[in-house]
N, C-alpha and C. Protein backbone atom coordinates (compact mmCIF):
# COMPACT_ATOMS: atom_id res chain seq x y z
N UNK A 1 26.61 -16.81 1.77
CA UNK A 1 26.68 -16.55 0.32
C UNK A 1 28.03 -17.06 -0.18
N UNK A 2 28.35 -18.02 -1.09
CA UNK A 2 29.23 -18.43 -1.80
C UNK A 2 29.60 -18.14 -3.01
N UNK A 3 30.36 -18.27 -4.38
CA UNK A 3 30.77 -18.01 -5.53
C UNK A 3 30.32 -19.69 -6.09
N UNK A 4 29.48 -19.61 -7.10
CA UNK A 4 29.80 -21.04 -7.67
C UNK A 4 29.53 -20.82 -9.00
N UNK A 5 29.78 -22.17 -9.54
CA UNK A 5 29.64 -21.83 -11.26
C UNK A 5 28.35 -22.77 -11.58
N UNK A 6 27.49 -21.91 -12.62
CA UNK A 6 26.30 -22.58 -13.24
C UNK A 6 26.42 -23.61 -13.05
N UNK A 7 27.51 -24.23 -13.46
CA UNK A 7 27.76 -26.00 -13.80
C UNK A 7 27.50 -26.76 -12.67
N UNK A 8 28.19 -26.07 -11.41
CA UNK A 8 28.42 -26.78 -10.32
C UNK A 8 26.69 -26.83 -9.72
N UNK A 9 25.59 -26.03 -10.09
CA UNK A 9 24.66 -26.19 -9.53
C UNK A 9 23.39 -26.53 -10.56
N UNK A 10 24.20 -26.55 -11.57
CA UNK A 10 23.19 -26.98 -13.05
C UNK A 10 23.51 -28.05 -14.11
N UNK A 11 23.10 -28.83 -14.47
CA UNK A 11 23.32 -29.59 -15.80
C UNK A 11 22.64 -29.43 -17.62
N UNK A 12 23.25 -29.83 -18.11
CA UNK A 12 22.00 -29.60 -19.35
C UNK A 12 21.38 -30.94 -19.39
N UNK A 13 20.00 -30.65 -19.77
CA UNK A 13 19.40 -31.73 -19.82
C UNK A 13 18.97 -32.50 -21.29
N UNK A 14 19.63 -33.71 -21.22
CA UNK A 14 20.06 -34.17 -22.57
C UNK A 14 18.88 -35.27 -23.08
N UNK A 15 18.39 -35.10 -23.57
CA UNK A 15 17.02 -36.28 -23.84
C UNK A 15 17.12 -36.30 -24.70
N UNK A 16 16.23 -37.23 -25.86
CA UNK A 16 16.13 -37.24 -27.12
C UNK A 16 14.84 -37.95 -27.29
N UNK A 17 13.66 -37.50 -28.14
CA UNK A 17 12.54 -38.09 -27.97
C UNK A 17 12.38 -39.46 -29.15
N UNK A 18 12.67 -40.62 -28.78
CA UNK A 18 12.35 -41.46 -29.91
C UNK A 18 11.51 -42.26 -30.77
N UNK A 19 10.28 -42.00 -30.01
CA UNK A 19 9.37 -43.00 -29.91
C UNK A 19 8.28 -41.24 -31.07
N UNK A 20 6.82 -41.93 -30.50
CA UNK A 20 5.69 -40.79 -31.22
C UNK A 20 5.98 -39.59 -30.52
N UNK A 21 5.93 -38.70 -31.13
CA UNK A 21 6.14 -36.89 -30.74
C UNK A 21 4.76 -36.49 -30.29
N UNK A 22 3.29 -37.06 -30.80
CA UNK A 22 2.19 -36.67 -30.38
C UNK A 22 2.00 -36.23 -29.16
N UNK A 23 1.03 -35.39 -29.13
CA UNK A 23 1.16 -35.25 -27.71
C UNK A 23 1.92 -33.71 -26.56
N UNK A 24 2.62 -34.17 -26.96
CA UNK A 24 4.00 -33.12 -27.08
C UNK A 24 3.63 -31.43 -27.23
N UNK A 25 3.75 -31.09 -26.56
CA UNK A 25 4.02 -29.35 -26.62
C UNK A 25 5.46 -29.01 -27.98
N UNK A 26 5.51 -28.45 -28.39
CA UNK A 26 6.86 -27.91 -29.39
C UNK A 26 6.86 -26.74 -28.54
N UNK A 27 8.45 -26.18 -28.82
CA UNK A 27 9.09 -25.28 -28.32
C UNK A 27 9.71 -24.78 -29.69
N UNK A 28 10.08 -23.74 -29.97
CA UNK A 28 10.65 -23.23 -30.83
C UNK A 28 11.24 -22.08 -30.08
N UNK A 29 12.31 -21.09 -30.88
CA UNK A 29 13.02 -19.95 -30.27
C UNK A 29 12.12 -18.96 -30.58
N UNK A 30 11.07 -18.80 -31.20
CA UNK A 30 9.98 -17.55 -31.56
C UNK A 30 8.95 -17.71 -30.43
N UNK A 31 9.54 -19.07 -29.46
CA UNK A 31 7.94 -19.27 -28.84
C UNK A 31 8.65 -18.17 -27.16
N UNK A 32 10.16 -18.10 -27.12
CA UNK A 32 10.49 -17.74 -26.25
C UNK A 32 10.51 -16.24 -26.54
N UNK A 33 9.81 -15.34 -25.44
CA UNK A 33 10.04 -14.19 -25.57
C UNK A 33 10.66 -13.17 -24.56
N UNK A 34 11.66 -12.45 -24.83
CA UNK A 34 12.81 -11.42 -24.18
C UNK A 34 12.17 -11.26 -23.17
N UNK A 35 12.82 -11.54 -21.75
CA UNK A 35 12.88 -10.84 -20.79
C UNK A 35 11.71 -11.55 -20.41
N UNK A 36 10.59 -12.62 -20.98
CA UNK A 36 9.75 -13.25 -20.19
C UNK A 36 10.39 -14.70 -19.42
N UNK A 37 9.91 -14.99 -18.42
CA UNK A 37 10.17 -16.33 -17.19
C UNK A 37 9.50 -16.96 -17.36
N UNK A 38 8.45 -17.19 -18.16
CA UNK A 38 7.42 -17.86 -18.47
C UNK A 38 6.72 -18.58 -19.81
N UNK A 39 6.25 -19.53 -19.95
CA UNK A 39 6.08 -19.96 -21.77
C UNK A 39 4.59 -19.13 -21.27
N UNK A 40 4.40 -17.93 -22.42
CA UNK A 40 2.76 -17.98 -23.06
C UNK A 40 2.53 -18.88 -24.69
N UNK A 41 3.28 -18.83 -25.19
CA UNK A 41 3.06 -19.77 -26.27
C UNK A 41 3.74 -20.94 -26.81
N UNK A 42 2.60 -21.99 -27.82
CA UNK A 42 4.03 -23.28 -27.85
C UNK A 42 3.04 -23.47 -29.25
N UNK A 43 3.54 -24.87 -29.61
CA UNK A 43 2.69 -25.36 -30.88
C UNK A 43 2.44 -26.80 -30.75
N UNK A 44 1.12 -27.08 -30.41
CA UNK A 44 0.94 -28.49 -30.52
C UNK A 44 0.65 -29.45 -31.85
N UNK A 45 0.73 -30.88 -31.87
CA UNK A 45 0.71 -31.36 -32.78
C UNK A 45 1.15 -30.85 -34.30
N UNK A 46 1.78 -30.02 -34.53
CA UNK A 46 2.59 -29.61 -35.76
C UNK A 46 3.62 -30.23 -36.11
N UNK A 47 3.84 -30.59 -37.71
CA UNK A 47 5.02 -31.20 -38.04
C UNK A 47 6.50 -30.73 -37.87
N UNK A 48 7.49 -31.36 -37.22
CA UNK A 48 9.13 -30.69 -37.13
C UNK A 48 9.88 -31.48 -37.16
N UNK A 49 11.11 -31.14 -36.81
CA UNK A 49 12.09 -32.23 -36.97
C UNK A 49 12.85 -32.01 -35.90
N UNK A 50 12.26 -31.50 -34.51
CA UNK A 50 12.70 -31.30 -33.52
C UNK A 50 12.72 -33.05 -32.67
N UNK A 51 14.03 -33.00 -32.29
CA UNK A 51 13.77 -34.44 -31.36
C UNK A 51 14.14 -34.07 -29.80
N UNK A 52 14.86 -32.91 -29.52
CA UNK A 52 15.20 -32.88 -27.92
C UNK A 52 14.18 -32.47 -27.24
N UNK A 53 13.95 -33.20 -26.33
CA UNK A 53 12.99 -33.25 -24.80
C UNK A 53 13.39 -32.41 -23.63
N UNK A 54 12.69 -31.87 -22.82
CA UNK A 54 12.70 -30.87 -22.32
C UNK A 54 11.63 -31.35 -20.68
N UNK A 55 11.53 -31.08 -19.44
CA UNK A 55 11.36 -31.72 -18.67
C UNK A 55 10.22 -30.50 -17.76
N UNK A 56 9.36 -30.46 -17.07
CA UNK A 56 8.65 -29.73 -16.49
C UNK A 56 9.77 -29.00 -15.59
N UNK A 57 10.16 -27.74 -15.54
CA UNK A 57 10.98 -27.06 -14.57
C UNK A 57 12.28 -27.05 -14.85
N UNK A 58 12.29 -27.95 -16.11
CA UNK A 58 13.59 -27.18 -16.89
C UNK A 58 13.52 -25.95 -17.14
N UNK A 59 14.50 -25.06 -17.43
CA UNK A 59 14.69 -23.87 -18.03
C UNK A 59 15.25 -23.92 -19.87
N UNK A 60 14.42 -23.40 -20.36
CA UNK A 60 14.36 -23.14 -22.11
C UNK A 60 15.67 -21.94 -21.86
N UNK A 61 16.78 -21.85 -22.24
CA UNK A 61 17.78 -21.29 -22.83
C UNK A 61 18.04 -21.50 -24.14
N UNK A 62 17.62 -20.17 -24.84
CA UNK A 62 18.02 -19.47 -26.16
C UNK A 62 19.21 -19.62 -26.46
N UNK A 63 19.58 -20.12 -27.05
CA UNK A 63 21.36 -20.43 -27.35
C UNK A 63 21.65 -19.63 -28.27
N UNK A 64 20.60 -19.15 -29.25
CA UNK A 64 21.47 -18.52 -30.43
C UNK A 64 20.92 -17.39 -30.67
N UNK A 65 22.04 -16.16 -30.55
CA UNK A 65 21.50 -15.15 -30.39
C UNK A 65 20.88 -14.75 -29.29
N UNK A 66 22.23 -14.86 -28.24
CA UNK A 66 22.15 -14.62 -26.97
C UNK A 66 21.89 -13.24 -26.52
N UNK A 67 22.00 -12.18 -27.23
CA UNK A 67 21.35 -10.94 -27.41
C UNK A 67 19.97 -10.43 -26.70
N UNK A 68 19.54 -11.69 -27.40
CA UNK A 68 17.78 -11.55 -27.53
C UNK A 68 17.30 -11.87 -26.28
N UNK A 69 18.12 -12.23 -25.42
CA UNK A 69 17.40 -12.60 -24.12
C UNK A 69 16.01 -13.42 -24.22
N UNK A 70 16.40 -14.42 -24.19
CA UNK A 70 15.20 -15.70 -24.84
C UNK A 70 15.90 -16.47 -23.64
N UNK A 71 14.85 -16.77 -22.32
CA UNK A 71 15.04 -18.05 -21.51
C UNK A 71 13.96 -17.88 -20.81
N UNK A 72 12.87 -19.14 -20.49
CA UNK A 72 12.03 -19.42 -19.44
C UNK A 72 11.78 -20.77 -19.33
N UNK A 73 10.83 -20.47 -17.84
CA UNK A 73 11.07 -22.21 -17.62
C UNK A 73 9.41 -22.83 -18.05
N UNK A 74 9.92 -24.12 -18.13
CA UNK A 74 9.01 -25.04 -19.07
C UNK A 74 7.75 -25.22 -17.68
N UNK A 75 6.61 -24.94 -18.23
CA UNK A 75 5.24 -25.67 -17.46
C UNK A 75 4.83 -26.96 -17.51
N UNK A 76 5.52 -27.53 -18.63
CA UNK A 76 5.07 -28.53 -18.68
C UNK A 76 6.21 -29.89 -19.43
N UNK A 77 6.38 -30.87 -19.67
CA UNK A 77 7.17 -31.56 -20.74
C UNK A 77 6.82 -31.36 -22.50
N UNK A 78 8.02 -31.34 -22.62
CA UNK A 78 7.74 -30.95 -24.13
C UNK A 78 8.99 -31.31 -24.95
N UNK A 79 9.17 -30.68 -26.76
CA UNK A 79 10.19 -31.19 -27.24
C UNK A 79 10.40 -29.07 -27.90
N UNK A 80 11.80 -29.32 -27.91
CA UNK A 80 12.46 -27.95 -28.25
C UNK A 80 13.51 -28.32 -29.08
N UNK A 81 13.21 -26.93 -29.81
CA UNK A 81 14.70 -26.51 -31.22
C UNK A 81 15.43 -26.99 -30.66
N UNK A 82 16.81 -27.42 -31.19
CA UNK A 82 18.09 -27.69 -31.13
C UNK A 82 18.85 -26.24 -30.79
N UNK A 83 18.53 -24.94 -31.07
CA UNK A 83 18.94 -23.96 -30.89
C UNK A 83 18.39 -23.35 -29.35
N UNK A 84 17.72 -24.35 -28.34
CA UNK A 84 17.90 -24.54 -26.80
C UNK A 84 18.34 -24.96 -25.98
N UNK A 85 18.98 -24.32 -25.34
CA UNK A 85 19.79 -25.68 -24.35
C UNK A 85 18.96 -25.74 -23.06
N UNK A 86 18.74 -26.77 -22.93
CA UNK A 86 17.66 -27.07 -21.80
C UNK A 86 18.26 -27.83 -20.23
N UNK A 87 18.07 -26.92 -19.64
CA UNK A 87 18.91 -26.70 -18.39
C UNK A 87 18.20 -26.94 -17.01
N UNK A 88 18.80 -28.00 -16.01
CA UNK A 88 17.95 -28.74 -14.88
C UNK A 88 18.86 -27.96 -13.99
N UNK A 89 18.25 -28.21 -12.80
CA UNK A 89 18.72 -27.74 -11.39
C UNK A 89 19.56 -28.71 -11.06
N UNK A 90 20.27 -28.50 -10.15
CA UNK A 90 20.41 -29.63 -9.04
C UNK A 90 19.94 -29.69 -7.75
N UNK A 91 18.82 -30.24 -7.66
CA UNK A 91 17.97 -29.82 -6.56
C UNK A 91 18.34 -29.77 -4.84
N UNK A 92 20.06 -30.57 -4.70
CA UNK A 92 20.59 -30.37 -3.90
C UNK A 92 21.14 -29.57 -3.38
N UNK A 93 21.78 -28.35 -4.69
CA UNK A 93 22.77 -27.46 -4.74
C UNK A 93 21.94 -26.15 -4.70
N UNK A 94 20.95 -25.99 -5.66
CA UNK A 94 20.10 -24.92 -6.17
C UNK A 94 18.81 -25.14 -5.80
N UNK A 95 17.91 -24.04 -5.50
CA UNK A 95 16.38 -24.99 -5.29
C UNK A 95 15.64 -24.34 -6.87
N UNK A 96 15.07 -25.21 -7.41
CA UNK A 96 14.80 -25.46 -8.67
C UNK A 96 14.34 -24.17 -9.08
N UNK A 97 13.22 -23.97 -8.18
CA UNK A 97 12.61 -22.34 -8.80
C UNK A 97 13.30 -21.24 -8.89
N UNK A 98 14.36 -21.08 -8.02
CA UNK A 98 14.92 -19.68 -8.31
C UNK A 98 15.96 -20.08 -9.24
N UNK A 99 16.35 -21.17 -10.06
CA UNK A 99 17.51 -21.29 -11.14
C UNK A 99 16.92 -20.51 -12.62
N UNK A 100 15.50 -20.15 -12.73
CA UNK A 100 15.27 -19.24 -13.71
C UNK A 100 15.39 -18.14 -13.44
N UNK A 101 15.44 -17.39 -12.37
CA UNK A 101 16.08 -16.12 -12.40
C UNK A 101 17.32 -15.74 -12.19
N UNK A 102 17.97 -16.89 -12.02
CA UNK A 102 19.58 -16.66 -12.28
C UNK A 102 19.78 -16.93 -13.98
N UNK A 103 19.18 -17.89 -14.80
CA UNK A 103 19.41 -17.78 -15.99
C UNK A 103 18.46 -16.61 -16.72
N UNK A 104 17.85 -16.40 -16.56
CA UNK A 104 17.05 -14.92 -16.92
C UNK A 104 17.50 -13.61 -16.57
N UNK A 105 18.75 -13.18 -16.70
CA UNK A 105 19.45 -11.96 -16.26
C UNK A 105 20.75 -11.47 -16.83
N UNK A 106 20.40 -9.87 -16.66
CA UNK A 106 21.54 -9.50 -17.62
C UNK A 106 23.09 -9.87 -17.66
N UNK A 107 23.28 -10.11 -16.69
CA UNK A 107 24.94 -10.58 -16.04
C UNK A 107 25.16 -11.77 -16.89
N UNK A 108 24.13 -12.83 -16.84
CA UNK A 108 24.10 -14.10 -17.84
C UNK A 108 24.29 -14.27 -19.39
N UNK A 109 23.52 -13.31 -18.94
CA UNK A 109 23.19 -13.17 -20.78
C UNK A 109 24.39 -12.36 -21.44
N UNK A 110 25.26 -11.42 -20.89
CA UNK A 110 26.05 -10.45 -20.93
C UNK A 110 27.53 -11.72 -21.33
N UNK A 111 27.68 -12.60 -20.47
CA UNK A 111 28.38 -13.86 -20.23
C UNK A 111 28.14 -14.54 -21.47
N UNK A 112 26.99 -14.84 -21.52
CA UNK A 112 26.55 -15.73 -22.98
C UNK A 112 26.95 -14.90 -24.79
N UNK A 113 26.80 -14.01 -24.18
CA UNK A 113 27.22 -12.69 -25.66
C UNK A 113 28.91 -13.06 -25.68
N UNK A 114 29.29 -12.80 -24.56
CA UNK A 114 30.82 -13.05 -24.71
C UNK A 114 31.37 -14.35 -25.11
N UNK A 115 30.64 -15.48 -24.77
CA UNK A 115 31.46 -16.77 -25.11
C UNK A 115 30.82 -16.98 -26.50
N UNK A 116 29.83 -16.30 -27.15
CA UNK A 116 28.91 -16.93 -28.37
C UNK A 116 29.69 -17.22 -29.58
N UNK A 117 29.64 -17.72 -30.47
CA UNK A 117 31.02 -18.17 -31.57
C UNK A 117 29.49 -17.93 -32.65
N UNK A 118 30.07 -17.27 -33.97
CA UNK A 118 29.79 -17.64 -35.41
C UNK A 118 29.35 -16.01 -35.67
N UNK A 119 29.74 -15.81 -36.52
CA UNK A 119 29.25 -14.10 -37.02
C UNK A 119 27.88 -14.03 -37.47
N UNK A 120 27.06 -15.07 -38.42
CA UNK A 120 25.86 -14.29 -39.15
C UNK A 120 24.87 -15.10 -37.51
N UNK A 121 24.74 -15.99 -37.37
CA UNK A 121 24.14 -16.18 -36.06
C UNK A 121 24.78 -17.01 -35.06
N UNK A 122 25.25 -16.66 -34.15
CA UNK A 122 26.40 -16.88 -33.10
C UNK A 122 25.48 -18.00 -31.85
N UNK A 123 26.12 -18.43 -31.18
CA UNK A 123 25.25 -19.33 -30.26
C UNK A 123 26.57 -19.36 -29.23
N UNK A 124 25.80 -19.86 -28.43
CA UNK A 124 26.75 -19.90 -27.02
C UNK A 124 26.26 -22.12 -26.85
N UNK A 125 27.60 -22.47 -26.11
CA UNK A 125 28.04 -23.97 -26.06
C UNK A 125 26.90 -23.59 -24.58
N UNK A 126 26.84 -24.83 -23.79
CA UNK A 126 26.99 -25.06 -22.41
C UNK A 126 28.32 -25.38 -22.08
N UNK A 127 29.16 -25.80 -22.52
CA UNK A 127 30.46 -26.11 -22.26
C UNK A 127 30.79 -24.58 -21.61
N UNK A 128 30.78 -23.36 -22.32
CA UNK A 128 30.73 -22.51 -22.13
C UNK A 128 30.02 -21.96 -20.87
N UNK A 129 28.63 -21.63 -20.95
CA UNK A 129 27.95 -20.94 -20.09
C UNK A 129 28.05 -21.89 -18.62
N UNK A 130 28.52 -22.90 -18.55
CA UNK A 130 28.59 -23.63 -17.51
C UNK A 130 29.70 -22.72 -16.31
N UNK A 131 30.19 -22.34 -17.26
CA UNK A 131 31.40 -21.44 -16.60
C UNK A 131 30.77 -19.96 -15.65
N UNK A 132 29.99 -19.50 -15.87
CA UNK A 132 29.23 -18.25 -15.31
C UNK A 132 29.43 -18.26 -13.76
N UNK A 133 30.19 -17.49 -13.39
CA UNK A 133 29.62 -17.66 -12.14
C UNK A 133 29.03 -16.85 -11.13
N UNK A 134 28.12 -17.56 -10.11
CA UNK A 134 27.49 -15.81 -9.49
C UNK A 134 27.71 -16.43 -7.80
N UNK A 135 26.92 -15.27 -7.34
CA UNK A 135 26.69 -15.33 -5.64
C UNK A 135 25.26 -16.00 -5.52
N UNK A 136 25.52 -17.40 -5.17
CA UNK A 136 24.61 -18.13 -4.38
C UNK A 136 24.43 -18.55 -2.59
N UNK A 137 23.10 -17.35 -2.00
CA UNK A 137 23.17 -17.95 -0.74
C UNK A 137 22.83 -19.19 -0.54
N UNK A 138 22.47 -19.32 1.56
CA UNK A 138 21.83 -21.30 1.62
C UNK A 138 20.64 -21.25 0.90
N UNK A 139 20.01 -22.49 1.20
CA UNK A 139 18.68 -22.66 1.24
C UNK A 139 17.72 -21.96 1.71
N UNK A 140 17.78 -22.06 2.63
CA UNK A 140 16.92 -20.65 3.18
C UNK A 140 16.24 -19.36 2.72
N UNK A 141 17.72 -19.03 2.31
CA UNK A 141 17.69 -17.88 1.61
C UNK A 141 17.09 -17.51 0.24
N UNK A 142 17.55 -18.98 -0.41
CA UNK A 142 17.30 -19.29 -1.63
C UNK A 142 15.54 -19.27 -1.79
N UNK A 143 14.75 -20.11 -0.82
CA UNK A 143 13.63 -19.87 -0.72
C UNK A 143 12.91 -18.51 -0.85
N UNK A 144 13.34 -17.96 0.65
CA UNK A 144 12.83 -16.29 0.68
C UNK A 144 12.91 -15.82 -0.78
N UNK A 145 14.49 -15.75 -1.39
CA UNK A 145 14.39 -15.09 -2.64
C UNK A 145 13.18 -15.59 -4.05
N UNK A 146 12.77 -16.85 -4.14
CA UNK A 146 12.51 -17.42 -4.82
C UNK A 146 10.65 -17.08 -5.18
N UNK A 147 10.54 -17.19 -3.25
CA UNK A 147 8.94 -16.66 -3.23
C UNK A 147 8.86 -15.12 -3.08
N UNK A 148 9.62 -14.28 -3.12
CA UNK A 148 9.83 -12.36 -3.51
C UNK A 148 9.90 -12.83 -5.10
N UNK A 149 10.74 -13.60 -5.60
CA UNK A 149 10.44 -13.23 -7.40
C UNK A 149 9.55 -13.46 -7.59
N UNK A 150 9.21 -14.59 -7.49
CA UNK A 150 7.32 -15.27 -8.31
C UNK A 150 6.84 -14.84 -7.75
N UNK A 151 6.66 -13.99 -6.80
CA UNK A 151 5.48 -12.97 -6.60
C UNK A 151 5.09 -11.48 -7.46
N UNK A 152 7.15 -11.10 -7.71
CA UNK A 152 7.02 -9.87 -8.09
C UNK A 152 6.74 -9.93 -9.60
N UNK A 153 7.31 -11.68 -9.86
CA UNK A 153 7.03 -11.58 -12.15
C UNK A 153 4.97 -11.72 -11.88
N UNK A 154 4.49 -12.44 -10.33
CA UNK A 154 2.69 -12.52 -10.82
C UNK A 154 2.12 -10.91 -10.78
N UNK A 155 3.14 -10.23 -9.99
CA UNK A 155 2.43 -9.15 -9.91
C UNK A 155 2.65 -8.10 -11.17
N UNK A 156 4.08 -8.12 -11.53
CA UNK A 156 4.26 -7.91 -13.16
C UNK A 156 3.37 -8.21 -14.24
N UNK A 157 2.60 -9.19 -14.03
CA UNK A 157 2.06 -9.87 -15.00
C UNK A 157 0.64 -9.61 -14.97
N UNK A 158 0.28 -9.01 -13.76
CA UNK A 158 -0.95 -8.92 -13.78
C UNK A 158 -1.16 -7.25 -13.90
N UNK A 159 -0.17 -6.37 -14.21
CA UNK A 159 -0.01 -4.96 -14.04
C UNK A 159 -0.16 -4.75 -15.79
N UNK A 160 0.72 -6.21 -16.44
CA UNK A 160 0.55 -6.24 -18.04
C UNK A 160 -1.47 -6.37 -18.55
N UNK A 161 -1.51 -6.91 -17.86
CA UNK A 161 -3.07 -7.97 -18.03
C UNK A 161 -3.92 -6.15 -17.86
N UNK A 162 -3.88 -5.78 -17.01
CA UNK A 162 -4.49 -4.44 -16.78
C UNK A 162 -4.35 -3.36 -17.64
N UNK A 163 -3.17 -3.10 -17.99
CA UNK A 163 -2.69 -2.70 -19.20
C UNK A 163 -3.20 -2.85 -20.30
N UNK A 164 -3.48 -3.97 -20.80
CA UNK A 164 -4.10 -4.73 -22.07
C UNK A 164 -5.35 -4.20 -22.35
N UNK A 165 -5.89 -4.65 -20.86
CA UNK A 165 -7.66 -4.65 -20.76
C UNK A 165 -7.86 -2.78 -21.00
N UNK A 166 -6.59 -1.90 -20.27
CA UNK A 166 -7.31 -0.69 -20.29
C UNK A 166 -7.27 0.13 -21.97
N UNK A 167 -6.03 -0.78 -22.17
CA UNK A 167 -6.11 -0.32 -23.80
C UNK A 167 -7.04 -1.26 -24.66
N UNK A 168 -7.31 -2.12 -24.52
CA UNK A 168 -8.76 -2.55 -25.49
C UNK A 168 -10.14 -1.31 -25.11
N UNK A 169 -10.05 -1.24 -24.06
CA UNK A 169 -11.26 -0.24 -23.49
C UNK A 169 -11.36 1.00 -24.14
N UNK A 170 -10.29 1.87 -23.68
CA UNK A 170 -9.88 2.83 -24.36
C UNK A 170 -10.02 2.69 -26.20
N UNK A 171 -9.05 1.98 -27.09
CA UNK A 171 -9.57 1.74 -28.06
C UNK A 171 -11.37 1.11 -28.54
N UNK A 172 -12.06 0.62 -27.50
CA UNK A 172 -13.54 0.20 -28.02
C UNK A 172 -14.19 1.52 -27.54
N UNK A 173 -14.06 2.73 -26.50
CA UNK A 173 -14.97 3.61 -26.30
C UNK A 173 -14.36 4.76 -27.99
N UNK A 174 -12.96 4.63 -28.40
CA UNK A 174 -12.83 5.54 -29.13
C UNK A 174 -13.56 5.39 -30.28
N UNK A 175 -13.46 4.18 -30.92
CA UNK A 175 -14.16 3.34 -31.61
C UNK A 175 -15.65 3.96 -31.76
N UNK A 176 -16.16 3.89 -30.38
CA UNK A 176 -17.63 4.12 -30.45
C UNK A 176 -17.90 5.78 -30.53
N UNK A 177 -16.77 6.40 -29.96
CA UNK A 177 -17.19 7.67 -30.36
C UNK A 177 -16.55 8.11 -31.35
N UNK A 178 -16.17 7.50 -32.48
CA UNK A 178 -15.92 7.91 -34.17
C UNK A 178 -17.19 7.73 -34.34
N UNK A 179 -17.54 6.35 -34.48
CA UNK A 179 -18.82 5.75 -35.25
C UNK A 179 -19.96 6.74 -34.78
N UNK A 180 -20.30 7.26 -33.56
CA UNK A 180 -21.18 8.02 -33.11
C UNK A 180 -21.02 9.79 -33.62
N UNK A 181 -19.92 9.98 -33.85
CA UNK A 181 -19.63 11.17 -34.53
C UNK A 181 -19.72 11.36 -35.49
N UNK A 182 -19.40 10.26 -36.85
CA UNK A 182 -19.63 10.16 -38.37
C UNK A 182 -21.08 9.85 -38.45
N UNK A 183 -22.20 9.34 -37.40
CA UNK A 183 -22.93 9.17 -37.72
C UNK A 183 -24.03 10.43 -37.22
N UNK A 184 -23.39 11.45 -36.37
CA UNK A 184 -24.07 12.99 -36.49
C UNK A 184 -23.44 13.55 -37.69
N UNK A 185 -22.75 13.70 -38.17
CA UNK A 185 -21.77 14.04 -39.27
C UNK A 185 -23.31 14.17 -40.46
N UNK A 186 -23.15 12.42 -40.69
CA UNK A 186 -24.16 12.11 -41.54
C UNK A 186 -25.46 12.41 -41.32
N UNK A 187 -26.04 12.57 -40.27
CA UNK A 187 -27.37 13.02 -40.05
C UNK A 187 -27.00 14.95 -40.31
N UNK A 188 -26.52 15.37 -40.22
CA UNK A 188 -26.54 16.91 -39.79
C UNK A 188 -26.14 16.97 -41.73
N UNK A 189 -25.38 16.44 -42.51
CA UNK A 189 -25.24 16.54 -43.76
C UNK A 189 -26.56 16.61 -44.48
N UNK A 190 -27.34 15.51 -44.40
CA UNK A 190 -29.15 14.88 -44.88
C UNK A 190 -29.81 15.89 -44.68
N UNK A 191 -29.42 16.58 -43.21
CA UNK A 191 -30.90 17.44 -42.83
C UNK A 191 -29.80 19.07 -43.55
N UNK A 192 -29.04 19.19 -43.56
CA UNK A 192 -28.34 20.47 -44.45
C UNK A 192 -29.51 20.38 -45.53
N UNK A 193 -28.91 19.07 -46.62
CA UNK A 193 -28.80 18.58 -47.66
C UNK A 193 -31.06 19.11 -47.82
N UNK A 194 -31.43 18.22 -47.64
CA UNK A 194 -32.90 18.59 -47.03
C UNK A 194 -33.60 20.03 -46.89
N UNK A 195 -32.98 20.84 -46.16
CA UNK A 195 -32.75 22.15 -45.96
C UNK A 195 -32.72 23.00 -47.43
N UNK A 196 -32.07 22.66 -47.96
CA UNK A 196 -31.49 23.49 -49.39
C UNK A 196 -32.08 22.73 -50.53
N UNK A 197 -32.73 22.14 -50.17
CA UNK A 197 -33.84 21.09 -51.63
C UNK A 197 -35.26 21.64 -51.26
């Protein structure tokens, strides 16, 4: 286990898309959500004026409004806000997959709050966050750790998915037993009603 700095095992990744945007996934900072490792949403073919490119296994870093804990990594190539800094491995130094859970964490983000500059919405440089530094073991290690996370965010994710399904359920049986109750309600009213005529 060593001390190194983001920088030394990360770059930002600087593209610029010049040619047709079609095609293209968009990224925006609403598409990134707190504390997720993962894109569930993007916007295709929509008009912007986004030009930076973004690379499959880059990591989407939220730059502004480092608060919000906004970073995951990209599934696919795409183009992102200017208010992302889009961040590669060095696949020599770092092994690619576990560099989103070093940028996805409170220590980081805690780092990023501190260097952020501007009062009504503040952003953090890479010049800056390049500076972070943590405990990186070898390779090896790096692996083991890498396949324990993406196991524990699929199993997270599928504990959410269950979640979902048991509250749609729950809300469609309640559902059915209003509608089934207003509709003895209404029968037992008719036959009152019936009763007294």
């Amino acid at each position: 286990m060593s001390k190194v700095l983001l920088g030394d095992v990360a770059i930002e990744h600087k593209e610029t898309c010049k040619g047709d945007k079609d095609g293209y996934p968009i990224i925006g900072l609403e598409h990134l959500i707190p504390g997720e490792i993962t894109l569930t949403t993007w916007n295709e073919g929509s008009e912007n004026t986004f030009t930076k490119m973004f690379r499959k296994g880059n990591v989407l870093f939220g730059r502004r409004r480092a608060y919000l804990k906004k970073a995951a990594v990209a599934p696919f190539d795409g183009i992102c806000s200017g208010d992302i800094t889009v961040i590669e491995a060095k696949p020599d130094r770092i092994l690619p997959e576990l560099l989103p859970f070093i940028i996805q964490n409170d220590a980081l983000f805690d780092f990023a709050i501190g260097k952020s500059a501007g009062s009504l919405s503040p952003r953090v440089k890479w010049e800056h966050l390049k500076n972070y530094e943590f405990d990186l073991p070898d390779m090896d290690k790096q692996r083991e750790l890498a396949t324990l996370l993406w196991s524990m965010d699929d199993t997270k994710k599928s504990y959410q998915k269950l979640i979902s399904a048991t509250d749609e359920l729950v809300k469609s049986k309640f559902t059915a037993l209003r509608c089934s109750t207003l509709n003895m309600e209404g029968i037992s009213r008719r036959k009152s009603a019936a009763f007294w005529h």
